[in-house]
N, C-alpha and C. Protein backbone atom coordinates (compact mmCIF):
# COMPACT_ATOMS: atom_id res chain seq x y z
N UNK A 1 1.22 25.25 12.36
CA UNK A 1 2.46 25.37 11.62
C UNK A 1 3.69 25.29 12.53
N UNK A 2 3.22 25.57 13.69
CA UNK A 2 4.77 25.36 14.64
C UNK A 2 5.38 24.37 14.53
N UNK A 3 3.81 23.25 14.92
CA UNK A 3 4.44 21.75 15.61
C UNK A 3 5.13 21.20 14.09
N UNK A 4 4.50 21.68 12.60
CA UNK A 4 5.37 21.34 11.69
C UNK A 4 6.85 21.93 11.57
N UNK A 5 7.04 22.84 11.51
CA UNK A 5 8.43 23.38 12.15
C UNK A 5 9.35 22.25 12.58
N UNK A 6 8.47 22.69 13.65
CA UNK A 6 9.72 21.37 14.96
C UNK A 6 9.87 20.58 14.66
N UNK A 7 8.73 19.55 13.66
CA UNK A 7 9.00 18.26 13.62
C UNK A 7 10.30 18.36 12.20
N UNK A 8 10.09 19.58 11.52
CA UNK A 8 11.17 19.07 10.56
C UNK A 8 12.49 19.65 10.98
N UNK A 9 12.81 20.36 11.89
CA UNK A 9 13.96 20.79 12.38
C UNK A 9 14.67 19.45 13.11
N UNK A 10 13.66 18.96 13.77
CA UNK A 10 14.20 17.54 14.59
C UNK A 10 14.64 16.42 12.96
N UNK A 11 13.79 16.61 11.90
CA UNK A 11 14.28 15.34 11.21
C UNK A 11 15.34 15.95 10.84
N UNK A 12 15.45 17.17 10.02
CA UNK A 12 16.71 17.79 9.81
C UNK A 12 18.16 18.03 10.73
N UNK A 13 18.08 17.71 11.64
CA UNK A 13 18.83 17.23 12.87
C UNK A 13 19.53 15.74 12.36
N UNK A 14 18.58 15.23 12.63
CA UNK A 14 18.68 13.41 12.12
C UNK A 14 19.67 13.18 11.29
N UNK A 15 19.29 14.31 10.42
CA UNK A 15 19.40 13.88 8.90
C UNK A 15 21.05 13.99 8.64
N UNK A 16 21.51 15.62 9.32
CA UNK A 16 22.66 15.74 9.72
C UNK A 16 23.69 14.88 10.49
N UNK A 17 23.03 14.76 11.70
CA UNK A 17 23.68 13.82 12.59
C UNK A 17 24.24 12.33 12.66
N UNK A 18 23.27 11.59 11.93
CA UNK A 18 22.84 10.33 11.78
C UNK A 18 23.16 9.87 10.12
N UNK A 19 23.60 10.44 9.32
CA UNK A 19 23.56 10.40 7.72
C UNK A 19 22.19 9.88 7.37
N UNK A 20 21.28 9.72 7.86
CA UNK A 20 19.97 9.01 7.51
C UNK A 20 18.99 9.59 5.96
N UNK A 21 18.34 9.08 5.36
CA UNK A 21 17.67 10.19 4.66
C UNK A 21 16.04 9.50 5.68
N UNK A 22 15.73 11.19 5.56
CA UNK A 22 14.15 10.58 6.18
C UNK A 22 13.07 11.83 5.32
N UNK A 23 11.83 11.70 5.86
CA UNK A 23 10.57 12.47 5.35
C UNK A 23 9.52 12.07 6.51
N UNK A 24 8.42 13.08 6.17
CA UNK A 24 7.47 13.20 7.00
C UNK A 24 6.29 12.50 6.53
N UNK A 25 5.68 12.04 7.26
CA UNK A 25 4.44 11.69 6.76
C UNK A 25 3.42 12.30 7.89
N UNK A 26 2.03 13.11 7.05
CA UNK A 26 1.28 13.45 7.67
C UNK A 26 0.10 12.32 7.60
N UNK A 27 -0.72 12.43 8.92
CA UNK A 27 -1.72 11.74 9.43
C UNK A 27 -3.18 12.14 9.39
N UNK A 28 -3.36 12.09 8.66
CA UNK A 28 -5.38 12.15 8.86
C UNK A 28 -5.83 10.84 9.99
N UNK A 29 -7.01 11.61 10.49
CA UNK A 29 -7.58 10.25 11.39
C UNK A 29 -8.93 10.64 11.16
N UNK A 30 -9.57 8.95 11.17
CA UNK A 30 -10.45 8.61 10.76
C UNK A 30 -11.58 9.82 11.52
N UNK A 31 -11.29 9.53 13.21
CA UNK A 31 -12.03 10.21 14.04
C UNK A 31 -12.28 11.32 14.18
N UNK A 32 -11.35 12.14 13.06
CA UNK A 32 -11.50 14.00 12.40
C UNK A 32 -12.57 14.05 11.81
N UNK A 33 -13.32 15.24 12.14
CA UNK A 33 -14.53 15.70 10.60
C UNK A 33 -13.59 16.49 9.35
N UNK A 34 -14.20 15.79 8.21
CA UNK A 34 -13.66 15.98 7.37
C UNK A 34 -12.57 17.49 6.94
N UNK A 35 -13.88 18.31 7.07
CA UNK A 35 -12.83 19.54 7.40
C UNK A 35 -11.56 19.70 7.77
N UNK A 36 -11.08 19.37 9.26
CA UNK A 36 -9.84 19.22 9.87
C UNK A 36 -8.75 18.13 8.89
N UNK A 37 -9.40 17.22 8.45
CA UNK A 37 -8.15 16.18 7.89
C UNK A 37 -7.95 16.80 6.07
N UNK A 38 -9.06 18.04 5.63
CA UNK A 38 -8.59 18.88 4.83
C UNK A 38 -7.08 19.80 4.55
N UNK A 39 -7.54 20.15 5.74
CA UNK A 39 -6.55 21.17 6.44
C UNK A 39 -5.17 20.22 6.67
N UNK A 40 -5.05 18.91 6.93
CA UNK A 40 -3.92 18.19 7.12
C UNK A 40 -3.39 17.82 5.64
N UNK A 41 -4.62 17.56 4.83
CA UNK A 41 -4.15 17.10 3.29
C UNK A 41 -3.36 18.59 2.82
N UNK A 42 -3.75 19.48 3.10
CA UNK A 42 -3.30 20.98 2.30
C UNK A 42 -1.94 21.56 3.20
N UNK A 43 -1.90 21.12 4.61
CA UNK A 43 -0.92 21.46 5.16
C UNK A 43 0.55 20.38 4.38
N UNK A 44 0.29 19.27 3.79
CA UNK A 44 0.94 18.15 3.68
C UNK A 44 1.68 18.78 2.17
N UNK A 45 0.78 19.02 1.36
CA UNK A 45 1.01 19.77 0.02
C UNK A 45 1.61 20.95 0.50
N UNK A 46 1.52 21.93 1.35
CA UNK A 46 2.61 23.06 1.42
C UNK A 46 3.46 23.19 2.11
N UNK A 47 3.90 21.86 2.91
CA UNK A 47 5.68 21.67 3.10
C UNK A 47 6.24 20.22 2.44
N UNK A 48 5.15 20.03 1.35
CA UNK A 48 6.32 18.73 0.68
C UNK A 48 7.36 19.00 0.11
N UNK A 49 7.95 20.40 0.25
CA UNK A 49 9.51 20.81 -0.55
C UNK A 49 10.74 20.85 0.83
N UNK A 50 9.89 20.91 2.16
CA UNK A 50 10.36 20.53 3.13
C UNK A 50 10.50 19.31 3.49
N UNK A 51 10.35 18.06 2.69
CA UNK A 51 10.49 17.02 3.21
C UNK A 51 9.40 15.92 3.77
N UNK A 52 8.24 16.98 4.09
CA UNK A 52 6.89 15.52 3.59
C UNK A 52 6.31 15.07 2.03
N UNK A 53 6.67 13.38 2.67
CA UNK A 53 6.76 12.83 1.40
C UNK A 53 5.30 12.04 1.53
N UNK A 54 4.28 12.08 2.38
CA UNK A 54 3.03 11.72 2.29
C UNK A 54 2.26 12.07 2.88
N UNK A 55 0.74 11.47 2.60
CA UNK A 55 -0.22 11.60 3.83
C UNK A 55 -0.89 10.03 3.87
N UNK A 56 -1.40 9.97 4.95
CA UNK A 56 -2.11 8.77 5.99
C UNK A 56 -3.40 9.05 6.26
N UNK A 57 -4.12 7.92 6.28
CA UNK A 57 -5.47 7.92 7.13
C UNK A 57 -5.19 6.89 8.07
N UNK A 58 -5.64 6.95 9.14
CA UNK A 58 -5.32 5.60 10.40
C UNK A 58 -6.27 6.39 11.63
N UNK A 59 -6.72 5.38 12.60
CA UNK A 59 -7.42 5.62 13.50
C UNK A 59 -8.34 4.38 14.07
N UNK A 60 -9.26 4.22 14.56
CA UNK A 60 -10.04 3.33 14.84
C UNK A 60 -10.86 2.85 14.32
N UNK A 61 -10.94 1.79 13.76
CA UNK A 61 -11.55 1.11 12.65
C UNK A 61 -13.00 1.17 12.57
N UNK A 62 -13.14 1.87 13.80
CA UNK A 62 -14.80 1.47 13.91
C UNK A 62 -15.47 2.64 13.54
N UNK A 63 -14.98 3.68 12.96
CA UNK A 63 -15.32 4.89 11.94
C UNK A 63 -15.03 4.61 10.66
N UNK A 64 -15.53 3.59 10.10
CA UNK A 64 -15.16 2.99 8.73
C UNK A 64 -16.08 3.81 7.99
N UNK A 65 -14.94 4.72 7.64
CA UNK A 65 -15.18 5.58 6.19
C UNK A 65 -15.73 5.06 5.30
N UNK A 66 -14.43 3.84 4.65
CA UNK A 66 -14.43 3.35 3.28
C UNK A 66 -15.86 2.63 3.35
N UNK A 67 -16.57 2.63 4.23
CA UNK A 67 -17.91 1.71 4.20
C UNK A 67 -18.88 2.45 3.94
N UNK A 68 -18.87 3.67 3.89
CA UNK A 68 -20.19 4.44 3.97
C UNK A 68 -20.15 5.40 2.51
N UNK A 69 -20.90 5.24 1.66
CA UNK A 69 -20.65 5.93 0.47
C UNK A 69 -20.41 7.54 0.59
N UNK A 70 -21.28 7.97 1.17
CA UNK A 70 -21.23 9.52 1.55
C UNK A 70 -19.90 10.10 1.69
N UNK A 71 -18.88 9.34 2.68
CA UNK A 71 -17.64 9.43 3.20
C UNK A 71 -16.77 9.06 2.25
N UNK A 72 -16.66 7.44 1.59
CA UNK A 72 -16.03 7.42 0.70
C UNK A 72 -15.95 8.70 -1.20
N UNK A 73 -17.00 9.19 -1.24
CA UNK A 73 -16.78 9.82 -2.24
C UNK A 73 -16.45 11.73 -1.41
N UNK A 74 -16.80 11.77 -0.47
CA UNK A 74 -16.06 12.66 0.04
C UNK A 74 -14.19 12.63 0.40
N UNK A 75 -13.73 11.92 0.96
CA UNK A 75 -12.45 11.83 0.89
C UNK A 75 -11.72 10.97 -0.28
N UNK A 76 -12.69 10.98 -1.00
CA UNK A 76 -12.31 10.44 -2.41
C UNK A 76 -11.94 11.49 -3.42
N UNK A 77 -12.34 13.22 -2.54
CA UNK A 77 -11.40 14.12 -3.25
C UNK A 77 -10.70 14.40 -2.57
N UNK A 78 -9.70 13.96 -1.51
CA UNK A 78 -8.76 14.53 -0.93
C UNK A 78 -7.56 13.44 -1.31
N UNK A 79 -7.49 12.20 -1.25
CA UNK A 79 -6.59 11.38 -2.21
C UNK A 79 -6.30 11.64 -3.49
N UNK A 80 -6.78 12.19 -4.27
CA UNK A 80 -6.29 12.69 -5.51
C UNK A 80 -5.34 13.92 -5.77
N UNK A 81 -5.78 14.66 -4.79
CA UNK A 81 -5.52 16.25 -4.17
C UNK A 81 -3.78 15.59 -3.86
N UNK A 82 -3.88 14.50 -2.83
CA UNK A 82 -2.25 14.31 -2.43
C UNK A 82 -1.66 13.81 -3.17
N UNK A 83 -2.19 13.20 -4.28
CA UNK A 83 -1.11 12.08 -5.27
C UNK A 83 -0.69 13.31 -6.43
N UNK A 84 -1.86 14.17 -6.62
CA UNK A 84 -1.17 14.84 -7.67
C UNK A 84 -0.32 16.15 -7.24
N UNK A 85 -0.09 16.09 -6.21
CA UNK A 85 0.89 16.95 -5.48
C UNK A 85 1.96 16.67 -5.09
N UNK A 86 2.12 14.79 -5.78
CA UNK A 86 3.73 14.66 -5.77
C UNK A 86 3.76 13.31 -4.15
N UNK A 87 2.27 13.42 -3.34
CA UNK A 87 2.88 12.33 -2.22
C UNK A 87 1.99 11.46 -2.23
N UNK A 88 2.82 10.27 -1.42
CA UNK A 88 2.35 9.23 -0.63
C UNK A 88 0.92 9.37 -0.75
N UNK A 89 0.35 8.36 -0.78
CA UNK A 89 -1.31 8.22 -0.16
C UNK A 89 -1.29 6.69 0.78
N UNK A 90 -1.15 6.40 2.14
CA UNK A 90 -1.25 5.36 2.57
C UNK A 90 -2.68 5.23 3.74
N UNK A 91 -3.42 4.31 3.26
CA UNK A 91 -4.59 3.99 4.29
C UNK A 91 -4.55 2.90 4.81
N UNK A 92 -4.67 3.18 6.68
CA UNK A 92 -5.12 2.02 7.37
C UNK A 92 -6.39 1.16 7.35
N UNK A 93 -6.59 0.19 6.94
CA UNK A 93 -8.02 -0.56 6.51
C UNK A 93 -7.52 -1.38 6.61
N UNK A 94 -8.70 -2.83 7.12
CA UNK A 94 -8.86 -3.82 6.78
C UNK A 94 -7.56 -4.82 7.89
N UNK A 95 -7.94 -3.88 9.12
CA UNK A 95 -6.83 -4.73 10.45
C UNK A 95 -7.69 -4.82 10.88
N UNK A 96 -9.00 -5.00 11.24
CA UNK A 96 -9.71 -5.48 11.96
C UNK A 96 -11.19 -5.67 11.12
N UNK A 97 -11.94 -6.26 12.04
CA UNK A 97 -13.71 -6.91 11.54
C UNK A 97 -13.99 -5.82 11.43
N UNK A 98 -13.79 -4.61 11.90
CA UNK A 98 -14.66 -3.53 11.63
C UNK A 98 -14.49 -2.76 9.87
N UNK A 99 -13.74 -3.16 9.28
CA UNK A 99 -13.57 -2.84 8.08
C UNK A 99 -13.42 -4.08 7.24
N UNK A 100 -12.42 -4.97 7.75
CA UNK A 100 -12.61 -6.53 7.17
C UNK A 100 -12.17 -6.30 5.88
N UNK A 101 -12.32 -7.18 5.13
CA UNK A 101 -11.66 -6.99 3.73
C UNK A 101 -13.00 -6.17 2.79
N UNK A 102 -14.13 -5.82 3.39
CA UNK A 102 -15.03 -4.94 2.69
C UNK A 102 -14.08 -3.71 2.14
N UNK A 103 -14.05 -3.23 3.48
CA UNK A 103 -13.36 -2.16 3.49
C UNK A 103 -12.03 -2.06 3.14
N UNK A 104 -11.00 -2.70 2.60
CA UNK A 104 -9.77 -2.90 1.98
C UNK A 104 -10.39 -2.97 0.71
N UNK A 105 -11.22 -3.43 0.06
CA UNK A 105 -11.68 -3.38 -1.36
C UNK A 105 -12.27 -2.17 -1.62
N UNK A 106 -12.88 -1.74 -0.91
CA UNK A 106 -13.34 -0.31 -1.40
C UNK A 106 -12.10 0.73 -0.86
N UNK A 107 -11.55 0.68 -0.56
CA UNK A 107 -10.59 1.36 -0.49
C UNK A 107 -9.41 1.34 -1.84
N UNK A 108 -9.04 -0.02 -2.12
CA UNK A 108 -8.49 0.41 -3.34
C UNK A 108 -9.19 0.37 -4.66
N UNK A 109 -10.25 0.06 -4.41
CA UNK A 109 -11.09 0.79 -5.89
C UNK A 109 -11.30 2.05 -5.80
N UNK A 110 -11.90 2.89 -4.58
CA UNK A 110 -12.27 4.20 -4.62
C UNK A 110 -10.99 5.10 -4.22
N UNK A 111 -10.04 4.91 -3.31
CA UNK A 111 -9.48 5.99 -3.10
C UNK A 111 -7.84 5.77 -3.68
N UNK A 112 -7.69 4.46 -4.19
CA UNK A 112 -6.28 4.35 -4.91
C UNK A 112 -5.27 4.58 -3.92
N UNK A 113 -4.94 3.97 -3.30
CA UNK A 113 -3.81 4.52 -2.27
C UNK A 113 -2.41 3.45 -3.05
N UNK A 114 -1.26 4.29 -2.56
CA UNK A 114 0.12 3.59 -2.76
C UNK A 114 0.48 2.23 -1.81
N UNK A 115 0.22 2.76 -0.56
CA UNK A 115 0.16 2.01 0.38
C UNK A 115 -0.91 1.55 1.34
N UNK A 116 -1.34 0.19 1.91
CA UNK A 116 -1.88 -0.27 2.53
C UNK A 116 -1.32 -0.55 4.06
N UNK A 117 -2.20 0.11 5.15
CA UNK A 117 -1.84 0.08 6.46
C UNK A 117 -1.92 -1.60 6.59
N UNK A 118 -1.49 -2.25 7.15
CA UNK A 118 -1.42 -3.85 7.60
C UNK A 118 -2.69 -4.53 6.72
N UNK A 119 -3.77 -4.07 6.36
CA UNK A 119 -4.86 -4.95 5.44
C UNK A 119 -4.89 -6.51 5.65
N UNK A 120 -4.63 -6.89 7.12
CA UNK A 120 -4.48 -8.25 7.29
C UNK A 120 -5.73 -8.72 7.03
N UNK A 121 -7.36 -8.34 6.87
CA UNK A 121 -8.03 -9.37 6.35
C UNK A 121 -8.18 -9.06 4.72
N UNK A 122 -7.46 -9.06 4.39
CA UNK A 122 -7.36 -8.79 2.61
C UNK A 122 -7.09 -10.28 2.68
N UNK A 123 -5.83 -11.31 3.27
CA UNK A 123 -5.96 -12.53 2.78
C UNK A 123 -7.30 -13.33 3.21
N UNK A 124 -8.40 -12.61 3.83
CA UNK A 124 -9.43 -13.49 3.76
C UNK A 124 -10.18 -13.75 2.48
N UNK A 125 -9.68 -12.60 1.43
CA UNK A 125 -10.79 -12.52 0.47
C UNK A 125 -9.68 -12.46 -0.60
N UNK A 126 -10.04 -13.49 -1.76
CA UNK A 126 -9.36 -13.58 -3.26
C UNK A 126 -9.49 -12.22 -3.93
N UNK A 127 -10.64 -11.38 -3.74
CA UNK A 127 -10.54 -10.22 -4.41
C UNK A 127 -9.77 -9.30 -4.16
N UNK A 128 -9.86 -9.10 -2.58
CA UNK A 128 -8.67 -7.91 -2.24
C UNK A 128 -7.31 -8.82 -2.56
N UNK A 129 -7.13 -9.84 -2.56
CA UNK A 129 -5.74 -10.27 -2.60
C UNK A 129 -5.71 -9.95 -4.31
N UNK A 130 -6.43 -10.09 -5.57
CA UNK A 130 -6.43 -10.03 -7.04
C UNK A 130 -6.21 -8.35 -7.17
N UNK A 131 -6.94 -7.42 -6.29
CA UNK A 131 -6.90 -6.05 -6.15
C UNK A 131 -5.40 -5.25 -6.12
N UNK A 132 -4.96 -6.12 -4.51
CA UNK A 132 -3.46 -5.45 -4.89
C UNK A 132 -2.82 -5.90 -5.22
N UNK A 133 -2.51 -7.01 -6.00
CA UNK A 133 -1.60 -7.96 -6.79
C UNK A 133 -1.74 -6.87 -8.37
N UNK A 134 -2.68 -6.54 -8.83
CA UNK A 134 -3.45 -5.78 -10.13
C UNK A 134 -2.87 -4.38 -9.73
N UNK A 135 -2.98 -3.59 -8.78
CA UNK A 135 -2.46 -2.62 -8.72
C UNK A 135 -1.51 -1.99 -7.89
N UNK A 136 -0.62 -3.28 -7.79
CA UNK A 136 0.74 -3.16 -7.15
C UNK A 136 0.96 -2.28 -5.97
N UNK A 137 -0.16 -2.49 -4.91
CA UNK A 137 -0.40 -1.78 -4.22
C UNK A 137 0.78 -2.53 -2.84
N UNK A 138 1.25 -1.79 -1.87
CA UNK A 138 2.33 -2.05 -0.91
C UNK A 138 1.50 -2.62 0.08
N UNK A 139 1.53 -3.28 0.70
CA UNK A 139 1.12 -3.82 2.09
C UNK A 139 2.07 -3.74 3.52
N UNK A 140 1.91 -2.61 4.35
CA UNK A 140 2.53 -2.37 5.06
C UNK A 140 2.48 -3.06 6.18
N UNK A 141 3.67 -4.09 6.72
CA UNK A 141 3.24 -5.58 7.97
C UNK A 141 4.47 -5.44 8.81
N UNK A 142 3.62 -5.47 9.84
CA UNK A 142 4.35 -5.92 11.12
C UNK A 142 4.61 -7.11 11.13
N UNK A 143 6.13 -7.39 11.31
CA UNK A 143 6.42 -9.13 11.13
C UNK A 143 6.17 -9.61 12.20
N UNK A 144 5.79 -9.62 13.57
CA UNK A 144 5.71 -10.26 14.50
C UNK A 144 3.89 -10.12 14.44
N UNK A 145 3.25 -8.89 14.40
CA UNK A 145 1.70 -9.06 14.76
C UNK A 145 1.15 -9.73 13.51
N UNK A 146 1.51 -9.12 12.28
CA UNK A 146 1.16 -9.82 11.17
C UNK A 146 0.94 -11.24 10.15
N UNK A 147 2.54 -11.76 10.91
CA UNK A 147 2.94 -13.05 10.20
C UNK A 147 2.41 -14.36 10.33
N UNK A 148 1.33 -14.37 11.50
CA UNK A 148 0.50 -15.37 11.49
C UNK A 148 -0.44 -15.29 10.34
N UNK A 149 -0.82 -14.31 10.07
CA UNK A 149 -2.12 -14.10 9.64
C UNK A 149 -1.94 -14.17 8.05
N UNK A 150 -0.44 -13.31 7.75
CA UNK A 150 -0.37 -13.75 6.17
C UNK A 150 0.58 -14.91 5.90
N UNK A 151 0.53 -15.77 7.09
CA UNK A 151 1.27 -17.24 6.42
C UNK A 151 -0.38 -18.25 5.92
N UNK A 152 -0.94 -17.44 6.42
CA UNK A 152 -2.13 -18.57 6.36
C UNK A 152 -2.73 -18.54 4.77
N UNK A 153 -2.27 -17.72 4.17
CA UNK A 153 -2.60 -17.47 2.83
C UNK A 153 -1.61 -17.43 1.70
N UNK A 154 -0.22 -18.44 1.83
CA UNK A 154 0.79 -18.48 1.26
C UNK A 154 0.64 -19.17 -0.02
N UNK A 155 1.41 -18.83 -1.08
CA UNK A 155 1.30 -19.23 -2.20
C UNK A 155 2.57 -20.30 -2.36
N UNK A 156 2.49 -21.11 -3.33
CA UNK A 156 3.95 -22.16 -3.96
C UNK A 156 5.42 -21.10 -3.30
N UNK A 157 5.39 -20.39 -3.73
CA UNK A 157 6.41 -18.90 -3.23
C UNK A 157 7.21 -18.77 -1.86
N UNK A 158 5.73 -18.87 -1.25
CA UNK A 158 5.70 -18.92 0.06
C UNK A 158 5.07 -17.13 0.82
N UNK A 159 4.02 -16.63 -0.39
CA UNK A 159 3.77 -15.46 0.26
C UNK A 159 2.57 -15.18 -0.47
N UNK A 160 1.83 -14.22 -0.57
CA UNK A 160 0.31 -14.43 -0.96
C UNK A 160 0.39 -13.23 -2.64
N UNK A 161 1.61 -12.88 -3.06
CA UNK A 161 1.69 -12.54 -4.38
C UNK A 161 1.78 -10.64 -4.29
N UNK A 162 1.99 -10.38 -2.80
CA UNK A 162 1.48 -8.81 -2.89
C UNK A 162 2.66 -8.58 -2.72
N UNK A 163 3.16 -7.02 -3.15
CA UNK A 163 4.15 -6.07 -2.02
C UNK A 163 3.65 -6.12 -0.99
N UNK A 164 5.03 -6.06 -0.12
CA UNK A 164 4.64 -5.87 1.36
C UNK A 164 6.29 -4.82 1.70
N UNK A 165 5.81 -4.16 2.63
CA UNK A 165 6.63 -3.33 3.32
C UNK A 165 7.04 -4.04 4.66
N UNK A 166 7.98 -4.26 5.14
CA UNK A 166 7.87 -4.71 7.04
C UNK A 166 8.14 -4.01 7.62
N UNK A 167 7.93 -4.02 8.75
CA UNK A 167 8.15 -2.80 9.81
C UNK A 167 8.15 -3.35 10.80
N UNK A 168 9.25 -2.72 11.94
CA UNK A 168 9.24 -3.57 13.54
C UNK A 168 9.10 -2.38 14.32
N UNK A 169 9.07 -3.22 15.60
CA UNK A 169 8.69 -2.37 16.64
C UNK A 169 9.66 -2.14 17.55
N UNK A 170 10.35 -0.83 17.67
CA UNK A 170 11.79 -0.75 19.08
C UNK A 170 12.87 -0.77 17.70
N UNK A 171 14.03 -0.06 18.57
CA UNK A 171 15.26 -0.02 17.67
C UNK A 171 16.62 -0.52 18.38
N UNK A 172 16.30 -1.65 19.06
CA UNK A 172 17.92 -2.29 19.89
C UNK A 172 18.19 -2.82 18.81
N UNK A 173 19.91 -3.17 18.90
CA UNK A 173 19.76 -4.06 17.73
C UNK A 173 19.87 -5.32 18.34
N UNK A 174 19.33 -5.55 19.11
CA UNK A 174 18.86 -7.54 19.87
C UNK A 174 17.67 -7.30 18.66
N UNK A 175 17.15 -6.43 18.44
CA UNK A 175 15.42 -6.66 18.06
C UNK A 175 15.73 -6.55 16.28
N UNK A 176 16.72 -5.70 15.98
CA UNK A 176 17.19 -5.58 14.22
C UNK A 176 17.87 -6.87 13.57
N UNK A 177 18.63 -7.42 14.69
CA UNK A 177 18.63 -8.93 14.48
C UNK A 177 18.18 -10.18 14.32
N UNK A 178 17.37 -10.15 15.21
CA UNK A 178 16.13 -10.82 15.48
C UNK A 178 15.21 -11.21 14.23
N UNK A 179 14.59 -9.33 13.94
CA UNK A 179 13.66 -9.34 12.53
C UNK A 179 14.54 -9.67 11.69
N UNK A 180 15.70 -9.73 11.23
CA UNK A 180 16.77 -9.46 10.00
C UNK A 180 16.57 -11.28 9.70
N UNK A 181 16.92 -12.15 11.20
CA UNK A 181 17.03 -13.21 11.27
C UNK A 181 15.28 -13.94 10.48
N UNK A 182 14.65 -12.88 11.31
CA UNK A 182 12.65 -13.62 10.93
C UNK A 182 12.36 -13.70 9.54
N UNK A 183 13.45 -12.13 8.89
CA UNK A 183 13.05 -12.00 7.62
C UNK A 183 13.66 -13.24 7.20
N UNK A 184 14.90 -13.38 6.96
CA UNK A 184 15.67 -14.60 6.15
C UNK A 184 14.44 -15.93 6.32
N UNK A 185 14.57 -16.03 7.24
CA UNK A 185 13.75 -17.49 7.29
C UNK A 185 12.38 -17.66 7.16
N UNK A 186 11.30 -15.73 6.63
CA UNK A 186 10.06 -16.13 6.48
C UNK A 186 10.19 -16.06 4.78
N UNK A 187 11.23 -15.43 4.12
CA UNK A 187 11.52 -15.20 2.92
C UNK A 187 12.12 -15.84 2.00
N UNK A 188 12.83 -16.85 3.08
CA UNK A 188 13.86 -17.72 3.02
C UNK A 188 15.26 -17.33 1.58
N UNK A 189 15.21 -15.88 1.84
CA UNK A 189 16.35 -15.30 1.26
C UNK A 189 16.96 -13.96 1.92
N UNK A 190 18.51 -13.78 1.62
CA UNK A 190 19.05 -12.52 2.06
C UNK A 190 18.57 -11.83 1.31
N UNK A 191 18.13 -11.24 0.15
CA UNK A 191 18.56 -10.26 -1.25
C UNK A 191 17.19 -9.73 -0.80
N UNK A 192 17.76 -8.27 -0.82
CA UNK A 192 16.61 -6.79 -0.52
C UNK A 192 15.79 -7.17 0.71
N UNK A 193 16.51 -7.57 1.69
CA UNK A 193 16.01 -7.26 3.11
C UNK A 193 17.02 -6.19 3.76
């Protein structure tokens, strides 16, 4: 409970200082026994009036939960636990072979998340791409590591039909320019970038 403290005294700092609005997001990792990333889902639910607005799973792909039934219907009660408590549910899946788009499909059939960690092999497979198109699920992308991978699956549009979130890396603004510039020309529009 400390290190939660601190961390919201520092955003509350921010928040003051900076006019910013921000929130917390807590982290489950894959590489926790279940127990411990309990304790993170329940810690997440009793300071969301403080300002965490979700929880996360992310870690190393090669503890693929969503692959193993046992696991999936076990943390298949702790996603429900966070959504009906008002937050976020975002899972990392499906950035690498070790989960692949298996594991991005069972992930949003079984655990329903809001958001999708990068899910870059979802454009390998029509289903995960029909999956979150159907349940308007977010796709969270790095425009520089990502944008190879989901140009390769572009529609008439020029994008593969999903939400996507972007996100960069560093805060100069050489680099806010840069992406601002990548966005226009991978979107090929200004409006809601």
């Amino acid at each position: 409970d400390h290190i939660i403290h601190a961390a919201i005294r520092g955003m509350d700092r921010a928040v003051l200082e900076y006019g910013v609005t921000a929130g917390l997001l807590f982290c489950m990792a894959r590489e926790f026994p279940l127990e411990l990333n309990e304790i993170i889902v329940d810690k997440a639910i009793k300071y969301r009036s403080r300002g965490v607005v979700g929880d996360d799973i992310a870690g190393p792909e090669r503890f693929s939960l969503e692959l193993r039934p046992n696991e999936v219907h076990a943390y298949g009660r702790l996603f429900p636990k966070a959504r009906d408590a008002g937050l976020g549910v975002t899972v990392h899946t499906g950035e690498t072979k070790d989960t692949g788009s298996e594991g991005l499909i069972s992930v949003l059939k079984n655990w329903k998340p809001h958001r999708i960690g990068h899910g870059i092999w979802g454009v390998k497979s029509e289903e995960a791409l029909q999956l979150l198109r159907e349940k308007k699920v977010v796709m969270e992308q790095l425009l520089l590591k990502n944008r190879p991978i989901l140009n390769s699956r572009e529609t008439a549009d020029g994008s593969c039909g999903c939400n996507a979130s972007l996100r960069t890396v560093g805060t100069s603004d050489t680099q806010f320019g840069y992406f601002y510039r990548l966005c226009v020309q991978l979107f090929q529009t200004k409006n809601n970038i």
